[in-house]
Every structure is written in structure tokens, then in C-alpha cells.
C-alpha atoms as a PDB file:
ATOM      1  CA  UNK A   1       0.000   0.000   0.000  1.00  0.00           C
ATOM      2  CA  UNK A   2       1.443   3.737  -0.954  1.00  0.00           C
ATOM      3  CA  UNK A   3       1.134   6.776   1.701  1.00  0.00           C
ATOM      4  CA  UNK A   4      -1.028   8.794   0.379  1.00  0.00           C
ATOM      5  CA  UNK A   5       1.004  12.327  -0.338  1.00  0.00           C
ATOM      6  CA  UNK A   6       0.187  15.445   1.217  1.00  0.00           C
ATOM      7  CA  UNK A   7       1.091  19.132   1.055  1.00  0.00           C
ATOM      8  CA  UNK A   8       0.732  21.872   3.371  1.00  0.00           C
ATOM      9  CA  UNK A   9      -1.282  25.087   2.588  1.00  0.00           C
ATOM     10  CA  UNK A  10      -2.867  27.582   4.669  1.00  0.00           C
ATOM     11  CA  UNK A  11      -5.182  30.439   2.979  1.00  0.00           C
ATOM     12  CA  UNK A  12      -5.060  34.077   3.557  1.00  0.00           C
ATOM     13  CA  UNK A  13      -5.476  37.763   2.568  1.00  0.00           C
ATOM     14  CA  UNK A  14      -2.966  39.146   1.049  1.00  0.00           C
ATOM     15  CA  UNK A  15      -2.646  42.965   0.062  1.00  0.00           C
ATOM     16  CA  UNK A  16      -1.687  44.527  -3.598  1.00  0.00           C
ATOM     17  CA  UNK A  17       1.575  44.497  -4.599  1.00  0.00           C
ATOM     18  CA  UNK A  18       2.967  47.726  -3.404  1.00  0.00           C
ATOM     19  CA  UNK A  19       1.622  47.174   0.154  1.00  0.00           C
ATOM     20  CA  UNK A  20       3.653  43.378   0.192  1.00  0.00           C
ATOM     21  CA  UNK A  21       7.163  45.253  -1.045  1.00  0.00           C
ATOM     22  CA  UNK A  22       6.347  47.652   2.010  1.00  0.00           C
ATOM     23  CA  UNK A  23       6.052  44.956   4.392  1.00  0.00           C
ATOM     24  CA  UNK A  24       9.135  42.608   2.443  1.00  0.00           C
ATOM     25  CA  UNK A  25      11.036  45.608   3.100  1.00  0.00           C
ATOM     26  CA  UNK A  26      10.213  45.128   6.879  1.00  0.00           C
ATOM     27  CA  UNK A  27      10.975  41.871   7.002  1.00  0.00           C
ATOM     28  CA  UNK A  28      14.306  42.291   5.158  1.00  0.00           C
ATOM     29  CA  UNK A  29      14.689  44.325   8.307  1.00  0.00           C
ATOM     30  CA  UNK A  30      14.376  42.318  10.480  1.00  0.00           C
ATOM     31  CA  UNK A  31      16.436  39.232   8.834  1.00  0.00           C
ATOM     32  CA  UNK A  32      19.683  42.235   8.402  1.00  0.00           C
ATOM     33  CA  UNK A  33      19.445  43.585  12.058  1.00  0.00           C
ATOM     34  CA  UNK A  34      17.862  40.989  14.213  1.00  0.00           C
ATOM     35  CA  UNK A  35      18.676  37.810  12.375  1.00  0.00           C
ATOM     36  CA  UNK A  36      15.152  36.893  11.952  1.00  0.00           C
ATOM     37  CA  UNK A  37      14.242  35.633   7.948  1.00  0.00           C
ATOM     38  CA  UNK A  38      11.626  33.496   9.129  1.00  0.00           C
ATOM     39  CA  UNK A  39       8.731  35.497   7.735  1.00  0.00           C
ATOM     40  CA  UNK A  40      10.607  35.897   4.767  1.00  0.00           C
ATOM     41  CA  UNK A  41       8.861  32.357   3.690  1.00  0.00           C
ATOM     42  CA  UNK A  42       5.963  33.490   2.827  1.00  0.00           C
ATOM     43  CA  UNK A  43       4.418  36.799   0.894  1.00  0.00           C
ATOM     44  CA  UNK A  44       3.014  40.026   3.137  1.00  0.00           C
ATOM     45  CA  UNK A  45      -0.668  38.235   4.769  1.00  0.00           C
ATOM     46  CA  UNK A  46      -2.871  37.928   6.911  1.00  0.00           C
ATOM     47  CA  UNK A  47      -3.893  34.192   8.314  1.00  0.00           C
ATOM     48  CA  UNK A  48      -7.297  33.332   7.908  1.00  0.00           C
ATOM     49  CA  UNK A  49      -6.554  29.703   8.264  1.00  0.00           C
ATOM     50  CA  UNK A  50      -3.576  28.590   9.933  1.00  0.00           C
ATOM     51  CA  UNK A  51      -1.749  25.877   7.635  1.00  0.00           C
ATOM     52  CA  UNK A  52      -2.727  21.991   7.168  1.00  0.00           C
ATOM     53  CA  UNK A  53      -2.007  19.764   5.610  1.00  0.00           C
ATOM     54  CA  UNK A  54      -4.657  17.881   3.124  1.00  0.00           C
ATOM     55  CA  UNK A  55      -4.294  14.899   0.486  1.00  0.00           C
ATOM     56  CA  UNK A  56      -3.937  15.426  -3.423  1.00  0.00           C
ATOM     57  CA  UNK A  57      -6.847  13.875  -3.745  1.00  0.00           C
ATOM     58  CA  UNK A  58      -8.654  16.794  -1.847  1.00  0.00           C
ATOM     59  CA  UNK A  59      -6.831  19.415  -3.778  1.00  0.00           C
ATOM     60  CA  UNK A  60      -9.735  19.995  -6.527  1.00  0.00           C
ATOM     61  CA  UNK A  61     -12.358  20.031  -3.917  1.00  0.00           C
ATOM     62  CA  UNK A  62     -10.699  22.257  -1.828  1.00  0.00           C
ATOM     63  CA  UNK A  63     -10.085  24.484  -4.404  1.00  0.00           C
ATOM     64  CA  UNK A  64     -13.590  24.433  -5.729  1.00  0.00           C
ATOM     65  CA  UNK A  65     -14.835  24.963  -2.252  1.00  0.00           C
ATOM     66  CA  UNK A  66     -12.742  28.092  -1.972  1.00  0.00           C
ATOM     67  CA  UNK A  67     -13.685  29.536  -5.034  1.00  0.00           C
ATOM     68  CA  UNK A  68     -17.551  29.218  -4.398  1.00  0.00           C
ATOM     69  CA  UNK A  69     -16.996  30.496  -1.498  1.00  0.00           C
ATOM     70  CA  UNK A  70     -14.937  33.988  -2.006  1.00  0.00           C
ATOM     71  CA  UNK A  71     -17.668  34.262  -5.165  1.00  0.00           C
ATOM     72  CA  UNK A  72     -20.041  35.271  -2.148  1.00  0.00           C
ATOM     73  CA  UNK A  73     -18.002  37.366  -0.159  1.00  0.00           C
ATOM     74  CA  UNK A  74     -18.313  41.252  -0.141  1.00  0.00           C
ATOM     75  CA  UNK A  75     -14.771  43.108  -1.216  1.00  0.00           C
ATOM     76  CA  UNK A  76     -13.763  45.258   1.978  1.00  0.00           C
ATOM     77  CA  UNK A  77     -10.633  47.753   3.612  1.00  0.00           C
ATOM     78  CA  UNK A  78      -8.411  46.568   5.790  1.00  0.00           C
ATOM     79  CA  UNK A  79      -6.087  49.239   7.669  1.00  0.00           C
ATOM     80  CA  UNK A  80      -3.220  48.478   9.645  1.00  0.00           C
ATOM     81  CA  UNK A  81      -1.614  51.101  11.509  1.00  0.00           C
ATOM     82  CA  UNK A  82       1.548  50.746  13.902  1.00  0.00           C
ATOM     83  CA  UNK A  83       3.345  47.512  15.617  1.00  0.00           C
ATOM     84  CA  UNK A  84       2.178  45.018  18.025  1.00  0.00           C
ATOM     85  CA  UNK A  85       3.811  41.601  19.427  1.00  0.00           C
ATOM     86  CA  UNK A  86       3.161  38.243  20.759  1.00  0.00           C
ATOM     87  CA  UNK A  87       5.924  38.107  23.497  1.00  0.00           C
ATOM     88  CA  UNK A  88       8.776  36.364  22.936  1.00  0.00           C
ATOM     89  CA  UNK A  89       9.031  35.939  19.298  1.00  0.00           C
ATOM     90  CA  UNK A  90       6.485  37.714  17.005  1.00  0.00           C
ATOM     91  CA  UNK A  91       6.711  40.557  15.524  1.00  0.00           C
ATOM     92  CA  UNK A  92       3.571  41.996  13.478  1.00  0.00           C
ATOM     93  CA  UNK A  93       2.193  45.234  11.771  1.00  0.00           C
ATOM     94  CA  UNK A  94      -1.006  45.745  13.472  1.00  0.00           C
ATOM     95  CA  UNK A  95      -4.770  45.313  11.534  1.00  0.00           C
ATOM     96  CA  UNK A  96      -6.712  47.983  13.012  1.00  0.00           C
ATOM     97  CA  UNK A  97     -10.288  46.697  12.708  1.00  0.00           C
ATOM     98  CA  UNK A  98     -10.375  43.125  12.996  1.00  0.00           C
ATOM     99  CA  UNK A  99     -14.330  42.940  12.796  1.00  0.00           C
ATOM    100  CA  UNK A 100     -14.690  42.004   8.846  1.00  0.00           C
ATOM    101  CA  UNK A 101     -11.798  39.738   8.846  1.00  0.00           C
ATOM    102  CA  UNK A 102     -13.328  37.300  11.750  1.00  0.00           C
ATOM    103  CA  UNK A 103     -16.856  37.387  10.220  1.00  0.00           C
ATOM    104  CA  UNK A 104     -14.927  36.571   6.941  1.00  0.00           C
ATOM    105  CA  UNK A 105     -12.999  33.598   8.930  1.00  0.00           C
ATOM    106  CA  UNK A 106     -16.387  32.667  10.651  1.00  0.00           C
ATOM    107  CA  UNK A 107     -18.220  32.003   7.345  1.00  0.00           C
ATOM    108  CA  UNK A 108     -15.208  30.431   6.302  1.00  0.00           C
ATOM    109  CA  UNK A 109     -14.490  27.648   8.667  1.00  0.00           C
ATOM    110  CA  UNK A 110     -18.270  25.978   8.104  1.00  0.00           C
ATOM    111  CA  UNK A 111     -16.943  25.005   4.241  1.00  0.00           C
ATOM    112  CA  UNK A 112     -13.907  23.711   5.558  1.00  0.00           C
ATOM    113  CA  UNK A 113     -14.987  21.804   7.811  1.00  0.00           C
ATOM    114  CA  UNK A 114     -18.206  20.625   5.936  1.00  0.00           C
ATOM    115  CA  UNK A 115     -17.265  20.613   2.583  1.00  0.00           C
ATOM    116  CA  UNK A 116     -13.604  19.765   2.412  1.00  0.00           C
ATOM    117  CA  UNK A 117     -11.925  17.036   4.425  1.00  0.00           C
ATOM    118  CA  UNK A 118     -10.025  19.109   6.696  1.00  0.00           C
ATOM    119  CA  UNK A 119      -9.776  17.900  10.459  1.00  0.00           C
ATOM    120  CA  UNK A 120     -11.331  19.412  12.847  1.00  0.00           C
ATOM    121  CA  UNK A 121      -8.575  19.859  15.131  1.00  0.00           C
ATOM    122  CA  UNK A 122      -6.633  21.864  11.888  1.00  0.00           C
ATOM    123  CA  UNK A 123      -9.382  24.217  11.801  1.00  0.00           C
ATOM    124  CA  UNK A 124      -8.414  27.330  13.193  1.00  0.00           C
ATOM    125  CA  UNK A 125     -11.140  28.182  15.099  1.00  0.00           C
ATOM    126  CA  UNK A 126      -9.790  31.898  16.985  1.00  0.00           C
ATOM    127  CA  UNK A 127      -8.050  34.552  14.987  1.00  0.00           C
ATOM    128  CA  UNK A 128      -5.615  37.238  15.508  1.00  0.00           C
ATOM    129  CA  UNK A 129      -5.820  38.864  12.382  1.00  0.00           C
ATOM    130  CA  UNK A 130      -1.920  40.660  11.934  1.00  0.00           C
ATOM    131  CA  UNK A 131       0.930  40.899   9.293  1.00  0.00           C
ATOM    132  CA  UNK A 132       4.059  39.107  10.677  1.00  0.00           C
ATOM    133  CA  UNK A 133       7.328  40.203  10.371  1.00  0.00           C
ATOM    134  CA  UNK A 134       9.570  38.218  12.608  1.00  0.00           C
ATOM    135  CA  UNK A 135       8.533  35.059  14.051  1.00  0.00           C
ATOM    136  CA  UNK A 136       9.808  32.084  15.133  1.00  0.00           C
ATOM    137  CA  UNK A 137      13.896  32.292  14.862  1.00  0.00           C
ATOM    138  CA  UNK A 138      13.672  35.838  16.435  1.00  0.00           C
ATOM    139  CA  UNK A 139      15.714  35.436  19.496  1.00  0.00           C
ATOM    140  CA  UNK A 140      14.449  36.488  22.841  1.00  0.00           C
ATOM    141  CA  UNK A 141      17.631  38.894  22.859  1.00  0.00           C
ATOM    142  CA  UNK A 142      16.689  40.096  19.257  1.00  0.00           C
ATOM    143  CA  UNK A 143      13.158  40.372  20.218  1.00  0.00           C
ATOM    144  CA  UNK A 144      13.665  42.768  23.036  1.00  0.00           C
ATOM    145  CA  UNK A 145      15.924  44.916  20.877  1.00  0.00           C
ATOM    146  CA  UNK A 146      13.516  45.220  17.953  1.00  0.00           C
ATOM    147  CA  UNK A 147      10.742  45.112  20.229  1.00  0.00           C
ATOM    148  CA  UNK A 148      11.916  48.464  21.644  1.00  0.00           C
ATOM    149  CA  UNK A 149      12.451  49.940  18.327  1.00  0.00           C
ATOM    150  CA  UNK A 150       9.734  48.964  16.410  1.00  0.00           C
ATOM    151  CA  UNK A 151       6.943  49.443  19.665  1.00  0.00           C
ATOM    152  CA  UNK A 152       6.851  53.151  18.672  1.00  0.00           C
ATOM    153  CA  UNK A 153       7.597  53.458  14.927  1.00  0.00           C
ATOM    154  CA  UNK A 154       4.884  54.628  12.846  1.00  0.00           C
ATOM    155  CA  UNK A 155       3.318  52.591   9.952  1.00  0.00           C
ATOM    156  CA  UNK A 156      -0.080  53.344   7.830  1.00  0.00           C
ATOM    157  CA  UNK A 157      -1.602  51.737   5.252  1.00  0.00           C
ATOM    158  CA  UNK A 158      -4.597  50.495   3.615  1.00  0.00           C
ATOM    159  CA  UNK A 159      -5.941  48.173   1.322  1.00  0.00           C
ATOM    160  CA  UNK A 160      -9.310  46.820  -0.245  1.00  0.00           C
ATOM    161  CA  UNK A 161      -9.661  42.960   0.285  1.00  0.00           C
ATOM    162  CA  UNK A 162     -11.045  41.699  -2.975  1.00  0.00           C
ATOM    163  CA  UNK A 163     -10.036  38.117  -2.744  1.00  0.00           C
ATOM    164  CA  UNK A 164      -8.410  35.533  -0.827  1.00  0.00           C
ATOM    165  CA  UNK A 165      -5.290  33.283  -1.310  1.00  0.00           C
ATOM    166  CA  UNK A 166      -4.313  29.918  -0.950  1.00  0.00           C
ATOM    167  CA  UNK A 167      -0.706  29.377  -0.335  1.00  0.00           C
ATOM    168  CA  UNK A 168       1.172  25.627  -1.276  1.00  0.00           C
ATOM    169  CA  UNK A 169       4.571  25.023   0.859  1.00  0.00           C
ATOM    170  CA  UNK A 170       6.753  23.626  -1.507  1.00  0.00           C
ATOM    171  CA  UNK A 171       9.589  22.292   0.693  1.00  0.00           C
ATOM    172  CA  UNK A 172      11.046  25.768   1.636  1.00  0.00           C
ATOM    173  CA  UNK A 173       8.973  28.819   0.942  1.00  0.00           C
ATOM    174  CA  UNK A 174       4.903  29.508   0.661  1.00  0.00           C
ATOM    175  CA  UNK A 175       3.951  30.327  -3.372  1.00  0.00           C
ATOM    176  CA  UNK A 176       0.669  31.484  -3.878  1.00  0.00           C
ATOM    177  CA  UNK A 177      -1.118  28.508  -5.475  1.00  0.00           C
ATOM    178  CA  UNK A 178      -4.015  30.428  -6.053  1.00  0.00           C
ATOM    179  CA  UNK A 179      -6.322  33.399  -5.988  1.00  0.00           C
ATOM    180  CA  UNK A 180     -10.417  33.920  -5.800  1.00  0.00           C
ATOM    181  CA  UNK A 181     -12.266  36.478  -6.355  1.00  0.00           C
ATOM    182  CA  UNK A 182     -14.546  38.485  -3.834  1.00  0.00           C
ATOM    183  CA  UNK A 183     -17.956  38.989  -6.223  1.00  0.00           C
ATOM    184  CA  UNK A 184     -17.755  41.694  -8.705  1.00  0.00           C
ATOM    185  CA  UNK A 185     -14.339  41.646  -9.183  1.00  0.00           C
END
């Protein structure tokens, strides 16, 4: 009998191009000065599923699942303004409303859950909505130095959500696999 392969993927939002250079230029930061290129493995997001992994064999449904889905969803702006952290590691620009983006996640997880075979202990089922830009191999040391750097820097932007993302691992980094479209877009 063969294992059955799997990949990883998670799905997010992910803003237009000039906003991800912005953050990538962040992050970049934070891998020259703090030794942290972590969150250099995947594009500028926000999570609205944390990742999992899933059979080929699911692949089609989830992405037909997705794309029925995001055909129903309302376009909407997301700000994010200033720094925040989740002590000791994590680094993250800050979303400033997360209202839309846990109704979003709320309709979301039924069709996972339901309509794609996803686990139910892989279903993420409280969000944080953020943009990281350190995680994980940020030291504690490093942490506390950019922590008290980046605690009171300024940072403002905006973007319209018109779609969501689902992102493949493919050994080392996170590609977009693919995008779908809020309705009327």
C-alpha cells in the first residue's frame, strides 16, 4: 500500500503588490538587524486559516470549495496602523479593525470543515488577524531589541480585500497557489 502524499497550505489575505514590497522591506529588516528571515517564507498576509495539511486527492475540492466560497463574499478595507507583538518571538504590523476579517474567517471555517476534508482539530477556530514580520527564529535577545524599536515606529496603510489566497509550501517557501475572487471583481 502507498502513503497517500500530502502538502501543506494555509489560505489568507494578502494585500496589492505595493503594500507586500512595504512589508518585504520590513521583514528584510528584520532578517539584516535581528537575524530573523523566518517570515521571509511566505508573501506580506494575513492568516485566515492557519496551515494543514490535506491529500492530493482533496486538492480539486478544496479548491472548488474556496472559489464558491470567495464568489459570495463582499470586497472590503483593511487598515493596519503601527506595531504590536506576541511576546517572545512575534513581531507583526497591526490590523486595526479586525471585525470584517473574523466574520470573513467565521463564514469560512463551516466550508472547511463541511465541505472539504479538513480535520477538525486543523481548523483554526480563533483569529488574531496581523501581518508578521519576525517570528519564530527571532531570538528572545533580538526580540527585546527590535521590540523596543519597532513598539513606537509609525506605519499606515490600507488596502481593499477583494479576494483571498491559498498558499502551497513547496519544501522551503509559501507560493501562492491560487487566488479567488470576492464577487464583482
Amino acid at each position: 500500500m502507498s502513503a497517500q502524499k500530502t502538502n501543506l497550505y494555509f489560505i489568507a489575505l494578502i494585500p496589492h503588490m505595493e503594500l507586500r514590497g512595504k512589508i518585504e522591506v520590513l521583514k528584510k529588516e528584520m532578517k539584516e538587524r535581528f537575524n530573523a528571515k523566518h517570515a521571509l517564507k511566505s508573501p506580506a498576509h494575513i492568516t485566515l486559516q492557519m496551515p494543514f495539511r490535506s491529500s492530493n486527492k482533496i486538492e480539486q475540492s478544496l479548491i472548488k470549495t474556496l472559489g464558491e466560497f470567495a464568489a459570495l463574499q463582499d470586497s472590503f478595507k483593511i487598515s493596519i496602523s503601527g506595531f504590536d507583538c506576541f511576546k517572545p518571538r512575534v513581531i507583526f504590523v497591526k490590523v486595526s479593525d479586525h471585525t470584517p476579517i473574523i466574520a470573513l474567517h467565521a463564514k469560512l471555517i463551516p466550508d472547511l470543515s463541511t465541505k472539504v476534508e479538513i480535520g477538525k482539530k486543523e481548523i483554526s477556530q480563533n483569529i488574531h488577524p496581523h501581518m508578521t514580520i519576525a517570528t519564530r527564529d527571532l531570538s528572545t535577545q533580538n526580540f527585546n531589541k527590535a521590540w523596543g524599536e519597532f513598539k513606537n515606529r509609525e506605519f499606515e496603510a490600507s488596502f481593499l480585500c477583494k479576494s483571498l489566497f491559498l498558499l502551497k509550501h513547496n519544501g522551503k517557501f509559501w507560493d501562492i497557489f491560487q487566488e479567488f475572487d470576492f464577487k464583482n471583481q
